[in-house]
N, C-alpha and C. Protein backbone atom coordinates (compact mmCIF):
# COMPACT_ATOMS: atom_id res chain seq x y z
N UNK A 1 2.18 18.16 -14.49
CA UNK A 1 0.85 18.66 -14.82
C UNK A 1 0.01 17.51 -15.38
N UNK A 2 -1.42 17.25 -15.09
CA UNK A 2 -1.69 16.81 -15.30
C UNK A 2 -3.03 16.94 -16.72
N UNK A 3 -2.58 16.13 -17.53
CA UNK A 3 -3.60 16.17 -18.61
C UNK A 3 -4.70 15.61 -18.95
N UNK A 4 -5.86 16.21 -19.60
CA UNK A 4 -7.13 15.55 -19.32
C UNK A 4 -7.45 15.54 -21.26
N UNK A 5 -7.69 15.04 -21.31
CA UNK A 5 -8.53 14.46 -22.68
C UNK A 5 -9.92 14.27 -22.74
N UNK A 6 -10.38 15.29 -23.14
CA UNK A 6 -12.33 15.23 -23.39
C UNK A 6 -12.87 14.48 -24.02
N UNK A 7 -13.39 13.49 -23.63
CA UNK A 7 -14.32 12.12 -24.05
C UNK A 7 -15.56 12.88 -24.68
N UNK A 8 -16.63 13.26 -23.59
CA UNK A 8 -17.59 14.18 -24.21
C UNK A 8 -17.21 15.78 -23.53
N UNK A 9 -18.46 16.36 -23.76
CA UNK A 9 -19.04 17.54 -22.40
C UNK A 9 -18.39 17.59 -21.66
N UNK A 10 -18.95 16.65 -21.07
CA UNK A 10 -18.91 16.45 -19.50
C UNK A 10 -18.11 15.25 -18.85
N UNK A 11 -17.67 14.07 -19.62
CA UNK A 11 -16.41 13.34 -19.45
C UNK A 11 -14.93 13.82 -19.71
N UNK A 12 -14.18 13.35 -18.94
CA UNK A 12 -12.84 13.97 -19.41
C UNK A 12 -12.05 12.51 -18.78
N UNK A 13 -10.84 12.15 -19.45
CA UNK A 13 -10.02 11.07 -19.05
C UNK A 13 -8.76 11.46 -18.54
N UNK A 14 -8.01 11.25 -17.71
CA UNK A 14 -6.48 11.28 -17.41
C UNK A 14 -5.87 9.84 -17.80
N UNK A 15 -5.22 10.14 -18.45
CA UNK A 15 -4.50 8.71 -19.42
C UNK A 15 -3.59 7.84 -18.64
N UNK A 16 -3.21 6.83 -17.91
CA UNK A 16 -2.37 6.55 -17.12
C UNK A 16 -1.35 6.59 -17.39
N UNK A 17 0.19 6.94 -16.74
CA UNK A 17 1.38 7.48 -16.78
C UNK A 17 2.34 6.97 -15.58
N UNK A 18 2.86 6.86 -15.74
CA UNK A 18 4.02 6.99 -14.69
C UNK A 18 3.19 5.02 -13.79
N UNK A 19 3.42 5.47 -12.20
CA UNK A 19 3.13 4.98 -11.72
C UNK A 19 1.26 4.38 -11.38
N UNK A 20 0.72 4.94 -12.51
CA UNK A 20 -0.37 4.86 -12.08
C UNK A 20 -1.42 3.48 -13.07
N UNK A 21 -2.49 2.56 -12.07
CA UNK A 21 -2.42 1.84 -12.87
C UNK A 21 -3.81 1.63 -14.01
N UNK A 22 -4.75 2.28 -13.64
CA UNK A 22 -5.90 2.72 -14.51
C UNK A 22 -6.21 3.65 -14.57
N UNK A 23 -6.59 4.77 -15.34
CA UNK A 23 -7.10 6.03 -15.99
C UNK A 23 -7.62 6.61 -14.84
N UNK A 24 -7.46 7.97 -14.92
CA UNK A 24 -8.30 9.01 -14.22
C UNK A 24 -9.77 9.30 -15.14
N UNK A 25 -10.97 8.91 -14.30
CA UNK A 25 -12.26 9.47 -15.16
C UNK A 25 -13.08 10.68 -14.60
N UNK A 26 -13.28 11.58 -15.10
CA UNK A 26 -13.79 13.13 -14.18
C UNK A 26 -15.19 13.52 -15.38
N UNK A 27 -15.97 13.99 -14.32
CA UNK A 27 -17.37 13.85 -14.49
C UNK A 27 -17.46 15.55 -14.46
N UNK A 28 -17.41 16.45 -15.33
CA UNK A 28 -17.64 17.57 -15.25
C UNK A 28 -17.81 18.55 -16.23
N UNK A 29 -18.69 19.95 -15.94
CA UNK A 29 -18.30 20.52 -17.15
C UNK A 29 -17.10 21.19 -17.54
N UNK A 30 -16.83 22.36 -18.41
CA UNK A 30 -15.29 22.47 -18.35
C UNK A 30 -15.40 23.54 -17.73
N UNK A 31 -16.52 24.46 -17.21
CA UNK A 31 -16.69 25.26 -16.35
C UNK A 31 -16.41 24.97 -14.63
N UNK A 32 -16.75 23.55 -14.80
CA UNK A 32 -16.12 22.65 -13.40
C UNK A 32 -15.10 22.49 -13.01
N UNK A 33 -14.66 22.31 -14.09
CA UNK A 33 -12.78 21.63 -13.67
C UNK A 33 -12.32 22.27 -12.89
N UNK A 34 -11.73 22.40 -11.85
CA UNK A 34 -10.79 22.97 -11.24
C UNK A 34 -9.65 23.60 -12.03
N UNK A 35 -9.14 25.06 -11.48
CA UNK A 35 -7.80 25.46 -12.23
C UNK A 35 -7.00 24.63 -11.45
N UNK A 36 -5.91 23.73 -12.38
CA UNK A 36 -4.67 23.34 -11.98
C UNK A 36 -3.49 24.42 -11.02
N UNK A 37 -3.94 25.51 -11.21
CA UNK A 37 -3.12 26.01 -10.66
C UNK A 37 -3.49 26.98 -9.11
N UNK A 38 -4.68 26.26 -8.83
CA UNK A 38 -5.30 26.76 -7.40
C UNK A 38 -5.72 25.56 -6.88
N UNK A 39 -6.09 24.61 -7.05
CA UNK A 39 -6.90 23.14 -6.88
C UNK A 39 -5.71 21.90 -7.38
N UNK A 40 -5.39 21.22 -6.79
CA UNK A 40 -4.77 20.15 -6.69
C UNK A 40 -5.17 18.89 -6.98
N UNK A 41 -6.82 18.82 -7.29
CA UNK A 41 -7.56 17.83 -7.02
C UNK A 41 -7.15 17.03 -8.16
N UNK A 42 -7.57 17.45 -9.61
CA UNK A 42 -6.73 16.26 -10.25
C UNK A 42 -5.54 15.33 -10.33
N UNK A 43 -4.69 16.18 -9.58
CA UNK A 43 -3.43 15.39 -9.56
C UNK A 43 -3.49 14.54 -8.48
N UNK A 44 -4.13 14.77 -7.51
CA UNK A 44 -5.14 13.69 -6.76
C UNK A 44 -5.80 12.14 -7.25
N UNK A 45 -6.27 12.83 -8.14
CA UNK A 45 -7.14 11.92 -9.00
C UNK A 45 -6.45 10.84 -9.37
N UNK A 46 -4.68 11.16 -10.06
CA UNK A 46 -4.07 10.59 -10.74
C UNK A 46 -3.31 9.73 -9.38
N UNK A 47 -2.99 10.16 -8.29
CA UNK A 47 -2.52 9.65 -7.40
C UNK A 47 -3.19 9.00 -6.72
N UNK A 48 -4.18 8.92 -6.60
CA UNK A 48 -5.57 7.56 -6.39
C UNK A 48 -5.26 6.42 -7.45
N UNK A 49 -4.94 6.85 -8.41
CA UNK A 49 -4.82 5.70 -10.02
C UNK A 49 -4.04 4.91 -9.37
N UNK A 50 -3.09 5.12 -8.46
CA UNK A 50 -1.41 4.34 -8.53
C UNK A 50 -2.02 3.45 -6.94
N UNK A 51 -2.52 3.49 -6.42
CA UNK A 51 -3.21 2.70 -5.28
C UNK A 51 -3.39 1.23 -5.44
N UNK A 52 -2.85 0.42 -4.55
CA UNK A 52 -2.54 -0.58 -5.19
C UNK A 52 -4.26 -1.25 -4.89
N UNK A 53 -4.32 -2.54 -5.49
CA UNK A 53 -5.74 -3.23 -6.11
C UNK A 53 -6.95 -2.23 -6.06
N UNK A 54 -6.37 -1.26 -6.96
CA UNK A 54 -7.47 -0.23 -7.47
C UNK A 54 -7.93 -1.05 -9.00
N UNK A 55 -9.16 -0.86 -9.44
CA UNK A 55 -9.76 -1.54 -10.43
C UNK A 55 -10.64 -0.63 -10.82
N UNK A 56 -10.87 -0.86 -12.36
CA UNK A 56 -11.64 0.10 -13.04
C UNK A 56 -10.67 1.64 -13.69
N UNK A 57 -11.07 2.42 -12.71
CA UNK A 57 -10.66 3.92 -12.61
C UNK A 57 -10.62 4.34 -10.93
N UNK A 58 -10.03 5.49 -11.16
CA UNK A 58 -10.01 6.60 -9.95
C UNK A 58 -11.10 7.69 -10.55
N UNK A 59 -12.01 7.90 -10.29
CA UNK A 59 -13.04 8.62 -10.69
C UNK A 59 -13.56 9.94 -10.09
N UNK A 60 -13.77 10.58 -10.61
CA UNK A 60 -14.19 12.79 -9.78
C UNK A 60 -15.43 12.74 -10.04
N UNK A 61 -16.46 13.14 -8.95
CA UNK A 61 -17.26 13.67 -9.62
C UNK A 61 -17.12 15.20 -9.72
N UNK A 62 -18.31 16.17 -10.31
CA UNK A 62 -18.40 17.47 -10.42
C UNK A 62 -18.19 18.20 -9.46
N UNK A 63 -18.19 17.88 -8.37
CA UNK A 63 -17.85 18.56 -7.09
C UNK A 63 -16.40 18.39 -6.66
N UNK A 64 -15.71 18.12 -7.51
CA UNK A 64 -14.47 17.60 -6.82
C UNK A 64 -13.58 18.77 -6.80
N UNK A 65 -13.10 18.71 -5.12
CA UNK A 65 -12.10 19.65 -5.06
C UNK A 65 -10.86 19.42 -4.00
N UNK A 66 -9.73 19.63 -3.74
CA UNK A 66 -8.75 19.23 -3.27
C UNK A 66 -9.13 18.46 -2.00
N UNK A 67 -7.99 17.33 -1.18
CA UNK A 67 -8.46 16.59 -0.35
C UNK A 67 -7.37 16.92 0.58
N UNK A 68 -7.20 15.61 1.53
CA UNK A 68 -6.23 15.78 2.32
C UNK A 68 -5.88 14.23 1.51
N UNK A 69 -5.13 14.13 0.71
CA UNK A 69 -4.36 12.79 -0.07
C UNK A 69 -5.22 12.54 -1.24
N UNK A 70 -6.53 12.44 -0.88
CA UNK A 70 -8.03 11.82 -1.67
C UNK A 70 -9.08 13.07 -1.99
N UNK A 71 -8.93 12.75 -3.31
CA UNK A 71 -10.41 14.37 -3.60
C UNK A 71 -11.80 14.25 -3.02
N UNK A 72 -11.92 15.55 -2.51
CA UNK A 72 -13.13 15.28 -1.86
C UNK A 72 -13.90 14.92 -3.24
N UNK A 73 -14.88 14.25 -3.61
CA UNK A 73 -15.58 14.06 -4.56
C UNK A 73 -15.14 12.72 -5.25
N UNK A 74 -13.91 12.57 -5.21
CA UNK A 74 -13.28 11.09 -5.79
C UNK A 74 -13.99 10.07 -5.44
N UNK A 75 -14.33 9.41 -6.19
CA UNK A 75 -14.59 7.36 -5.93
C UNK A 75 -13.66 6.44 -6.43
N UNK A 76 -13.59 5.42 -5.60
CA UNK A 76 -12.46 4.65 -6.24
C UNK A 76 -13.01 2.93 -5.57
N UNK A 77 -12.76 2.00 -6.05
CA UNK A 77 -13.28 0.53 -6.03
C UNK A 77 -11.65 -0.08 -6.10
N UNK A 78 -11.63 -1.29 -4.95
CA UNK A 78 -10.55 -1.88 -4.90
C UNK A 78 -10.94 -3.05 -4.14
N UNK A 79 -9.97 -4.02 -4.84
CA UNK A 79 -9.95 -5.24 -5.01
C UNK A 79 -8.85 -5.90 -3.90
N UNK A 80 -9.46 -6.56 -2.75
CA UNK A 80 -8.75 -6.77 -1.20
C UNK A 80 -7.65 -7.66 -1.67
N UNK A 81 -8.13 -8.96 -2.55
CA UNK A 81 -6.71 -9.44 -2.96
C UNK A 81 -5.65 -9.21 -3.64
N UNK A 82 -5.76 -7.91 -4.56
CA UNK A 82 -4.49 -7.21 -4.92
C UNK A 82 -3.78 -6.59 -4.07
């Protein structure tokens, strides 16, 4: 399961764990979030983190909802020589 930690409102963080190598950052209200237990998308989120020469974050916006690997709504920035 994945855990989110409320920065503000409308920020929320996934803390990096396991295999993953920078934070999950999600842009939403808490009326947004997806239920973990119908929506997959955060754990998505966190599995974007572990991507190799990913930099920064794996990031959601408010629209984010399950993908096929990648949340629809996810952004993510990576670095060709890692």
């Amino acid at each position: 399961m994945t855990k989110l930690v409320e920065e503000s409102p409308y920020r929320w963080r996934i803390e990096p764990e396991g295999a993953m190598r920078v934070p999950g950052i999600v842009f939403a209200s808490r009326e947004l979030l997806p239920d973990p237990a119908e929506d997959q998308a955060l754990g998505q989120v966190a599995a974007v983190a572990t991507l190799p020469g990913i930099v920064e974050a794996s990031y959601a916006m408010p629209d984010m909802h399950w993908g096929y690997g990648f949340p629809i709504g996810g952004v993510a920035a990576t670095d060709v020589d890692d």
